[in-house]
Protein backbone atom coordinates (compact mmCIF):
# COMPACT_ATOMS: atom_id res chain seq x y z
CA UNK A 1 40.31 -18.55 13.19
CA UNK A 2 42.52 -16.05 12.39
CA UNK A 3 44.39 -15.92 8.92
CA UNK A 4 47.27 -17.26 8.31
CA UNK A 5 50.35 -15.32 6.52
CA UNK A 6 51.26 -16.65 2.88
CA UNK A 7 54.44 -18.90 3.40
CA UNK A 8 56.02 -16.91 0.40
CA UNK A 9 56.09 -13.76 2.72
CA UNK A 10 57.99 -15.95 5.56
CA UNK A 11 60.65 -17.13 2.79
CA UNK A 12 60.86 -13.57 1.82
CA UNK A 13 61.67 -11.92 4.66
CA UNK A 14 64.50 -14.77 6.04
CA UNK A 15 66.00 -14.29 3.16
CA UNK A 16 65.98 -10.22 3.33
CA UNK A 17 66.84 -10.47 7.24
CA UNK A 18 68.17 -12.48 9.79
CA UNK A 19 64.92 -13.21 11.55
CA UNK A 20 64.45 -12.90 14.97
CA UNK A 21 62.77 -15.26 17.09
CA UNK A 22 61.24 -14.97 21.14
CA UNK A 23 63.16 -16.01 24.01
CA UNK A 24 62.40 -18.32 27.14
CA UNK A 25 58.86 -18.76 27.84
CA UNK A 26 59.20 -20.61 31.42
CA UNK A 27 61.70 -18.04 32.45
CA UNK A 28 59.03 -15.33 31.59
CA UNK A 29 55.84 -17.29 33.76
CA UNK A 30 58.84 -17.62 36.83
CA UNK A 31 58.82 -14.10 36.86
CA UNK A 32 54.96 -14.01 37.91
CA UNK A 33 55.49 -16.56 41.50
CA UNK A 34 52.30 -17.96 40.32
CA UNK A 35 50.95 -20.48 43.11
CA UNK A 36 48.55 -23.41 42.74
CA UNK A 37 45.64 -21.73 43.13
CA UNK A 38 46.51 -19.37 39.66
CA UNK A 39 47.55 -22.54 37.99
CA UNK A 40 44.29 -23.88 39.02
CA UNK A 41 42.01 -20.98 37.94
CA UNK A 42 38.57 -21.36 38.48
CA UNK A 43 37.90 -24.43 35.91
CA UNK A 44 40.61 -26.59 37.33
CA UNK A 45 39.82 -25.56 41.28
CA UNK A 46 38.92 -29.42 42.27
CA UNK A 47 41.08 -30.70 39.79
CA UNK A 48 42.64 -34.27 41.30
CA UNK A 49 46.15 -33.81 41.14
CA UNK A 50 48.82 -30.55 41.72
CA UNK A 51 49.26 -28.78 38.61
CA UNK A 52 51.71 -25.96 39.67
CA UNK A 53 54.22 -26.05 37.22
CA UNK A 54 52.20 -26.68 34.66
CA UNK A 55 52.92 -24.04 32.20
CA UNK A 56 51.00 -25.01 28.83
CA UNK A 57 47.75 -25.06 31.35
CA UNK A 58 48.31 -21.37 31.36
CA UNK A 59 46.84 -20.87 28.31
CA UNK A 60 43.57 -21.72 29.76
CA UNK A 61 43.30 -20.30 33.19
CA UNK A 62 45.62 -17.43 32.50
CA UNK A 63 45.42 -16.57 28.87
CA UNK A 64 45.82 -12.89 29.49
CA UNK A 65 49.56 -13.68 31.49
CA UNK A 66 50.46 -15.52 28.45
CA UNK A 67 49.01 -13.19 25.53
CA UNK A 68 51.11 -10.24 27.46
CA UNK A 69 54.31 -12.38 27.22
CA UNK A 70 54.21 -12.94 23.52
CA UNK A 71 53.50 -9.28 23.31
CA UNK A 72 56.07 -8.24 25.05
CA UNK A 73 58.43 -10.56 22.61
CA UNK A 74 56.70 -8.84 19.53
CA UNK A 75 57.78 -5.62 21.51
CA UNK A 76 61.06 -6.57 21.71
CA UNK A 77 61.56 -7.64 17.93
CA UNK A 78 60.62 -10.71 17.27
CA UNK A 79 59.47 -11.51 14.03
CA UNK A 80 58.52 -15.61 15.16
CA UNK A 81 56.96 -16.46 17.86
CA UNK A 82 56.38 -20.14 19.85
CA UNK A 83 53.09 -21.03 20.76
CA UNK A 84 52.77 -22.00 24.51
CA UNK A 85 52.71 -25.88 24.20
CA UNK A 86 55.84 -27.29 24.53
CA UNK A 87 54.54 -29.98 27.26
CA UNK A 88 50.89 -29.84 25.24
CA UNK A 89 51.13 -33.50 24.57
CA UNK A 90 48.82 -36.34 25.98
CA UNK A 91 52.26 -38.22 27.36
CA UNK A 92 53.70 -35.13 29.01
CA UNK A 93 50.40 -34.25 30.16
CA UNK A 94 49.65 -37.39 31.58
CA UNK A 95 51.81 -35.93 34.43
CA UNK A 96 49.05 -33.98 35.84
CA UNK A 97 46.16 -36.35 34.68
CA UNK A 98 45.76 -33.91 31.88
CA UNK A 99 45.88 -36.29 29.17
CA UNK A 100 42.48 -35.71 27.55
CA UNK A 101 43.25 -31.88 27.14
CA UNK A 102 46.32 -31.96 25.36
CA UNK A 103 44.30 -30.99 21.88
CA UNK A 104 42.47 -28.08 23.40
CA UNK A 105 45.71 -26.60 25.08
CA UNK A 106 47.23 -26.68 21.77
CA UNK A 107 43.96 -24.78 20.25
CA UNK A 108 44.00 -21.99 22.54
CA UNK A 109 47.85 -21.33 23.33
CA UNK A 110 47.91 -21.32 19.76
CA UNK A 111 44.64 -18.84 19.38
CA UNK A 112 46.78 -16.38 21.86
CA UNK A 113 50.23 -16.15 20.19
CA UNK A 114 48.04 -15.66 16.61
CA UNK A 115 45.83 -13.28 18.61
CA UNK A 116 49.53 -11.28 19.06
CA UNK A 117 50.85 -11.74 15.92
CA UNK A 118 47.88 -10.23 13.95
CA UNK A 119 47.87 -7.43 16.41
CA UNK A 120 51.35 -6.37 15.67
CA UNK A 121 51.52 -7.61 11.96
CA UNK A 122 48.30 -5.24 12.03
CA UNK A 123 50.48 -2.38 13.38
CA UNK A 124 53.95 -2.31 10.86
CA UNK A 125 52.04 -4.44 7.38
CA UNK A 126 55.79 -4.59 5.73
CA UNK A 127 56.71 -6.86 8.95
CA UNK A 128 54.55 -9.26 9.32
CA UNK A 129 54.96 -11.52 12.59
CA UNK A 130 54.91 -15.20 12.36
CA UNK A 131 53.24 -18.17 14.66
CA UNK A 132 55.09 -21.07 15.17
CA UNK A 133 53.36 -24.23 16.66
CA UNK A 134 55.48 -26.25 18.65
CA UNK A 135 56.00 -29.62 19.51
CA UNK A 136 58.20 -30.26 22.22
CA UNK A 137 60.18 -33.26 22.84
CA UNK A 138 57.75 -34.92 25.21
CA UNK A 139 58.86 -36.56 28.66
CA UNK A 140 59.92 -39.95 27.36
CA UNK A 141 62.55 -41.20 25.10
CA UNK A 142 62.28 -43.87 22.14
CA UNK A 143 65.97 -45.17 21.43
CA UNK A 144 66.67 -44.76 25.04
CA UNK A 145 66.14 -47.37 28.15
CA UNK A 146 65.06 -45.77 31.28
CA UNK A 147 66.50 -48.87 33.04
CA UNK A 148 70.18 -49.04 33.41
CA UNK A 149 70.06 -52.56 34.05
CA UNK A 150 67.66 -53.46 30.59
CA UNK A 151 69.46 -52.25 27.72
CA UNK A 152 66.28 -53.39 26.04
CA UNK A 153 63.78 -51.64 27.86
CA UNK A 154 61.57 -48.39 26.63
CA UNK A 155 58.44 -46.34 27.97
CA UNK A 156 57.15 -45.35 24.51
CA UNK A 157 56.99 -46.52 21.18
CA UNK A 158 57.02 -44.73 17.95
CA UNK A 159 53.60 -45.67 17.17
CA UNK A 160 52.57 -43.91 20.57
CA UNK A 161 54.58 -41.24 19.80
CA UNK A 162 53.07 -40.12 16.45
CA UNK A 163 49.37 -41.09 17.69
CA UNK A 164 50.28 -38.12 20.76
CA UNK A 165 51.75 -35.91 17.68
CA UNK A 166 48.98 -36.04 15.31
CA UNK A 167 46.92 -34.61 17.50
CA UNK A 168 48.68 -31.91 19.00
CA UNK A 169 49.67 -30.74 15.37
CA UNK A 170 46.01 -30.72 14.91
CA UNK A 171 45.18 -28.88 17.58
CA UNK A 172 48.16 -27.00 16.32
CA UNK A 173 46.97 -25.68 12.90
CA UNK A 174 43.54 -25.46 14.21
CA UNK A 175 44.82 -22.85 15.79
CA UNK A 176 46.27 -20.51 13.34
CA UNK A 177 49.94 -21.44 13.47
CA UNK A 178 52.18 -20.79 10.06
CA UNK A 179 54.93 -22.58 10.80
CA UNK A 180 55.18 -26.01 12.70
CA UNK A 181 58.64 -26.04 14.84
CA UNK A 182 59.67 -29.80 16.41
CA UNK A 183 62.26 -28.58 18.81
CA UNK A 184 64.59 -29.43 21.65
CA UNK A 185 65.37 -32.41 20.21
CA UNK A 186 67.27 -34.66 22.19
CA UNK A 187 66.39 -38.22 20.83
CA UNK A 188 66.74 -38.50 16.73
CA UNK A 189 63.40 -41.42 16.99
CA UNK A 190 61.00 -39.18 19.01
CA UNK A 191 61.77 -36.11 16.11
CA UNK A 192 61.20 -38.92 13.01
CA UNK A 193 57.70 -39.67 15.38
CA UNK A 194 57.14 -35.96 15.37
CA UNK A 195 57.81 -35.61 11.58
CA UNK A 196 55.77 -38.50 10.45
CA UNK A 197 52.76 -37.02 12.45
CA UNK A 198 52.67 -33.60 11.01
CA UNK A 199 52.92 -34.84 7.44
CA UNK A 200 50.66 -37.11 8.22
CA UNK A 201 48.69 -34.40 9.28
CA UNK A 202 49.34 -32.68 6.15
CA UNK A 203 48.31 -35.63 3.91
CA UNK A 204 44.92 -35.78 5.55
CA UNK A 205 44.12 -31.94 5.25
CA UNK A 206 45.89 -32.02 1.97
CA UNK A 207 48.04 -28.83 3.32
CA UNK A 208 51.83 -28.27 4.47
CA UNK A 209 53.40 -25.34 6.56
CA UNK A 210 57.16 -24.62 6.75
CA UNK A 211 58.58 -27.23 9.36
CA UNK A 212 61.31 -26.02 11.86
CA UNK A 213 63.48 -28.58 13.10
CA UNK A 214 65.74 -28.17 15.96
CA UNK A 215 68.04 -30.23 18.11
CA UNK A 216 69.54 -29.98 21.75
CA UNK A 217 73.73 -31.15 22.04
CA UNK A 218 73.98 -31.79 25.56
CA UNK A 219 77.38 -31.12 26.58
CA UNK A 220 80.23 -30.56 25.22
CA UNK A 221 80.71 -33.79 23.79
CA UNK A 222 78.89 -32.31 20.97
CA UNK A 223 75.90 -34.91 20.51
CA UNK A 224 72.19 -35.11 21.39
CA UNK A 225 71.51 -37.31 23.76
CA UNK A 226 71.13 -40.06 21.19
CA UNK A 227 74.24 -39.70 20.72
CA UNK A 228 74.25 -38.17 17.52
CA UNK A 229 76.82 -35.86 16.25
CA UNK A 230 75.37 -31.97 14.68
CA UNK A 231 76.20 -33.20 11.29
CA UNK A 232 74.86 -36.81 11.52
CA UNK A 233 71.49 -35.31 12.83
CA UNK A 234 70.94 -32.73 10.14
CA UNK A 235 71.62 -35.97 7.34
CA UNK A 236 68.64 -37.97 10.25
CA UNK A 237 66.11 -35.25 9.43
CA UNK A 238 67.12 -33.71 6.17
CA UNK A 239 64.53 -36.19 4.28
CA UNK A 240 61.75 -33.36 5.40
CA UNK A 241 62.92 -31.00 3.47
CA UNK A 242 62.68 -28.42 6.25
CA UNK A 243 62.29 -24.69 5.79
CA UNK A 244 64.93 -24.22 8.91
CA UNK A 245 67.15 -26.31 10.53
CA UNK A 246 69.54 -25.62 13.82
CA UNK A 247 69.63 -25.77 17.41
CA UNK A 248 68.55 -24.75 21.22
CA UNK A 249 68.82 -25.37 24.69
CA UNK A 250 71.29 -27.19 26.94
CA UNK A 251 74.15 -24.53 26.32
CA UNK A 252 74.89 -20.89 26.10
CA UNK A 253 75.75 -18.75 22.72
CA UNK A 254 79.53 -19.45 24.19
CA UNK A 255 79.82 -23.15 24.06
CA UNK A 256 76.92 -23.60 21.44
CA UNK A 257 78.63 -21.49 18.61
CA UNK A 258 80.98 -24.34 17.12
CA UNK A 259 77.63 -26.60 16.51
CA UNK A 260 76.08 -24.00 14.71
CA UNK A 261 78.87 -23.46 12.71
CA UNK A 262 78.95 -27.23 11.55
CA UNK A 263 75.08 -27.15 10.93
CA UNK A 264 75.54 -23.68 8.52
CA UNK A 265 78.19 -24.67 6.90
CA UNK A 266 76.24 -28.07 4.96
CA UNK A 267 72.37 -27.49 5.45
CA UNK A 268 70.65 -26.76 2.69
CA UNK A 269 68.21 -24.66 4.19
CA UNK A 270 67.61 -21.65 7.02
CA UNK A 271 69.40 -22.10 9.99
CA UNK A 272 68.42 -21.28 13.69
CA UNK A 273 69.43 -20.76 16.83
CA UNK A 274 68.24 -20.13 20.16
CA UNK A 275 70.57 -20.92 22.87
CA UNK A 276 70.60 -20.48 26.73
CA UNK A 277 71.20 -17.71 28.30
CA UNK A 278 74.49 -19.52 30.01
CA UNK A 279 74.91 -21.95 31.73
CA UNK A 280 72.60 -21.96 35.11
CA UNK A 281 74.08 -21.49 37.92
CA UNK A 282 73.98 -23.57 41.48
CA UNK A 283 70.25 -21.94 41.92
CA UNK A 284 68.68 -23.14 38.33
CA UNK A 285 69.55 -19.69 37.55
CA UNK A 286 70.48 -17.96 34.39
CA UNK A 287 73.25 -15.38 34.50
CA UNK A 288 74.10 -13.94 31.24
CA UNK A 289 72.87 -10.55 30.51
CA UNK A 290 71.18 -9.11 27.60
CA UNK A 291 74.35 -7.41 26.39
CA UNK A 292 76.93 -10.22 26.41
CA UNK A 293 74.68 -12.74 24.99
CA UNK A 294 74.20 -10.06 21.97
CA UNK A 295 78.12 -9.49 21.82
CA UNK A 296 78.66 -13.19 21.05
CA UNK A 297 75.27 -13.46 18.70
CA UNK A 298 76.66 -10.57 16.91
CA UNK A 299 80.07 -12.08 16.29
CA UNK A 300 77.62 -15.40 15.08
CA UNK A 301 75.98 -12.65 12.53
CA UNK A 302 78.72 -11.20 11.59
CA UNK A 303 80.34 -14.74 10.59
CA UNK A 304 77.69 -15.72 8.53
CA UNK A 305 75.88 -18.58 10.70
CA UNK A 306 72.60 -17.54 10.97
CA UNK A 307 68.84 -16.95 9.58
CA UNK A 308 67.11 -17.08 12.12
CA UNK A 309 67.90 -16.18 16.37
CA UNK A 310 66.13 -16.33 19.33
CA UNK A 311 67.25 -17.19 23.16
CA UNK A 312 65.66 -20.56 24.81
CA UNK A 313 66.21 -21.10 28.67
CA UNK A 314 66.76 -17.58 30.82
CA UNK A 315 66.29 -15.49 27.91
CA UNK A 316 64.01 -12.49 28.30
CA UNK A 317 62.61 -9.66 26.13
CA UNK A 318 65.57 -7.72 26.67
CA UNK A 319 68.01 -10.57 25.82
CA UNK A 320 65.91 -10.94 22.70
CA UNK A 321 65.89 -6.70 22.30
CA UNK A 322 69.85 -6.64 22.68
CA UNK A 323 69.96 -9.66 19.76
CA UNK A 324 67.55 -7.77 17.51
CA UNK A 325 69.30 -4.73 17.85
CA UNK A 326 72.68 -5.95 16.66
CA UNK A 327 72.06 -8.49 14.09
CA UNK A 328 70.16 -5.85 11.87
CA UNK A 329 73.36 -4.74 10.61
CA UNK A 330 74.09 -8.25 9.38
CA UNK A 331 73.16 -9.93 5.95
CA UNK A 332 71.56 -13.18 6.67
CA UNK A 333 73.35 -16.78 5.99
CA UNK A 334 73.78 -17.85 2.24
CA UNK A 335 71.77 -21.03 1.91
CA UNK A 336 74.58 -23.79 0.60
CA UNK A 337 74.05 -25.75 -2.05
CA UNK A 338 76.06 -28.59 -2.29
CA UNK A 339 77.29 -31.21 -4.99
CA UNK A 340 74.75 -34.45 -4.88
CA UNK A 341 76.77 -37.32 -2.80
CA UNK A 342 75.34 -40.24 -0.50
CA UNK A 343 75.46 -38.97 2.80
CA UNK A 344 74.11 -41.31 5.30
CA UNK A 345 74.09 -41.09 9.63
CA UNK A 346 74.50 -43.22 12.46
CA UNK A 347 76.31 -41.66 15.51
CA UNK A 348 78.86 -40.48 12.92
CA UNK A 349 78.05 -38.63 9.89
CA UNK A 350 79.08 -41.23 6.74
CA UNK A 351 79.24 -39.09 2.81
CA UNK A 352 80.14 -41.40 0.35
C-alpha cells in the first residue's frame, strides 16, 4: 500500500489555499460509450446479470480508463481527489448481484486514485495531492417509506446500513485513502449510519482520518430530502467533529450559492462545495460551460464561502481547470468560531 500523507499537511494547505477538488466522475466514463461487453471485461464475461452502468465495476475491468480520469483531474488542479466507489456498497451493489464484491471494489478504485495522487504529489513535493474515500449515499433511504400508502414502511435499517459501511470504509483505508468523504447526502439517518461505521472503523484499527461530510438540498425549497434545512443538518452531523463540511449535487453554482452561504457563515470547520454543472437539460444533459460556472465560483471566492471546490454532476477537467484558475487569487474562508449555545435540529434548526 501506498503511503499515506500526514493529516497536518492536508490542514495546512486548506488553510493556505482554497483547495480544489475533481469534478463529475460519471460524466467523465459517459464520455467513453462504453458497452456491456467493456463493463464486463474478461472476469465478469458470464457474469448473470447486465452490468452496463455499473461504474464502480470499472475499477476492475477497466482500471487504466479510470486511473487516466483521476489524472486528468490532477492535471487540471485538483488538489483532492474521490475514489471511484460511490455505488461500492453491498446494498447498491446488490443491483447487479454484486454484493459480495463491494470490499474489493473499494480496495482497488481506491489503489488507482492513490496510484495518481503519489504520481503527481511525486512530481510538485510542496503540493501534495490528497485521496478521498467515498461513501456514497447508497440506493435506499432510512427515515423515508418507499410506499406512499405505509407511512411506516422502510427497505433498510440503520443496523444494515452501518454493517454495508464498515466494510466499504475498510476496504476504503485498505486502500490508501487520507481522507474519508460521506457525500451526497440526501437522508440525515443513512449519513449518522455512515458516521457510526467509519468511527467504528476507527475504534477497531485504533486510527482516524479527516471525515468530509456533505449534503444534497434538492430543490429550491432548500432541504435534503429529509427534509432538513442547511443549518439544521450541519447541527445533525456536527457531533463528528468533521475536518469539512458543505454540499453537492442536485443544483448548479447559481441556485446552490445561498446554501453555502448559510453553511459558511456557522460551521466551525472547512467548508465545501461541489455543485452541478446546471441544471440538466430535457436530454440528462449538462449545459454550463467551464467559464460561467468559474464566473459564479469566483464571485463564491471572492465572498468568502469557501475552502474547498470541486464540480459534481457534468463537471469536467476543464470546468474544474476554469475553477482552479480563478479561485487562486482568493484567500480561503475564515473558520468561525462561535459563542457556546445549545443548538439542537429537527427539520428546523432550534439555538437556545
Amino acid at each position: 500500500m501506498s503511503h499515506r500523507i500526514p493529516q497536518q499537511q492536508l490542514i495546512d494547505a486548506a488553510q493556505q489555499r482554497i483547495l480544489i477538488l475533481d469534478g463529475a466522475m460519471g460524466t467523465m466514463i459517459q464520455e467513453h460509450k462504453l458497452e456491456e461487453v467493456d463493463y464486463r471485461g474478461e472476469r465478469f464475461a458470464d457474469w448473470k446479470s447486465d452490468v452496463k452502468g455499473n461504474n464502480d465495476l470499472l475499477v476492475l475491468t477497466q482500471p487504466k480508463l479510470i486511473y487516466d480520469i483521476h489524472c486528468a483531474y490532477f492535471e487540471a488542479g485538483a488538489d483532492i481527489i474521490e475514489t471511484n466507489t460511490f455505488n461500492a456498497t453491498a446494498i447498491s451493489m446488490a443491483d447487479y448481484h454484486m454484493q459480495a464484491l463491494a470490499k474489493e471494489i473499494n480496495i482497488e478504485a481506491t489503489k488507482l486514485a492513490r496510484k495518481a495522487a503519489d504520481k503527481f504529489t511525486a512530481k510538485t513535493p510542496d503540493k501534495p495531492r490528497f485521496v478521498a474515500g467515498v461513501l456514497g449515499p447508497t440506493s435506499r433511504t432510512a427515515s423515508i417509506s418507499p410506499d406512499v400508502n405505509d407511512p411506516g414502511k422502510r427497505n433498510v435499517t440503520f443496523d444494515e446500513l452501518v454493517e454495508i459501511y464498515v466494510e466499504a470504509t475498510h476496504g476504503l483505508i485498505e486502500g490508501g485513502a487520507d481522507l474519508i468523504m460521506i457525500e451526497t447526502i440526501f437522508d440525515t439517518l443513512n449519513a449518522k449510519a455512515a458516521v457510526f461505521a467509519v468511527q467504528t472503523v476507527f475504534d477497531e484499527l485504533d486510527m482516524t482520518l479527516p471525515v468530509m461530510i456533505s449534503g444534497t438540498i434538492t430543490d429550491a425549497s432548500g432541504r435534503t430530502l429529509s427534509g432538513q434545512t442547511a443549518e439544521a443538518f450541519y447541527y445533525s452531523m456536527n457531533h463528528v467533529a468533521p475536518f469539512s463540511f458543505g454540499l453537492n449535487c442536485a443544483l448548479g453554482p447559481d441556485l446552490l450559492r445561498q446554501y453555502v452561504d448559510e453553511v459558511s457563515q456557522i460551521a466551525e470547520c472547512f467548508v465545501t462545495a461541489h455543485p452541478n454543472a446546471g441544471l440538466p437539460n430535457e436530454f440528462g444533459e449538462y449545459d454550463m460551460e467551464a467559464e460561467e460556472m468559474a464566473e459564479h465560483i469566483e464571485e463564491w471566492a471572492a465572498s468568502g464561502l469557501l475552502n474547498i471546490v470541486g464540480g459534481c454532476c457534468g463537471s469536467t477537467p476543464s470546468h474544474i481547470k476554469a475553477i482552479a484558475d480563478v479561485v487562486k487569487k482568493y484567500a480561503p474562508r475564515k473558520i468561525v468560531q462561535r459563542e457556546i449555545k445549545m443548538r439542537l435540529s429537527g427539520l428546523e434548526p432550534f439555538v437556545l
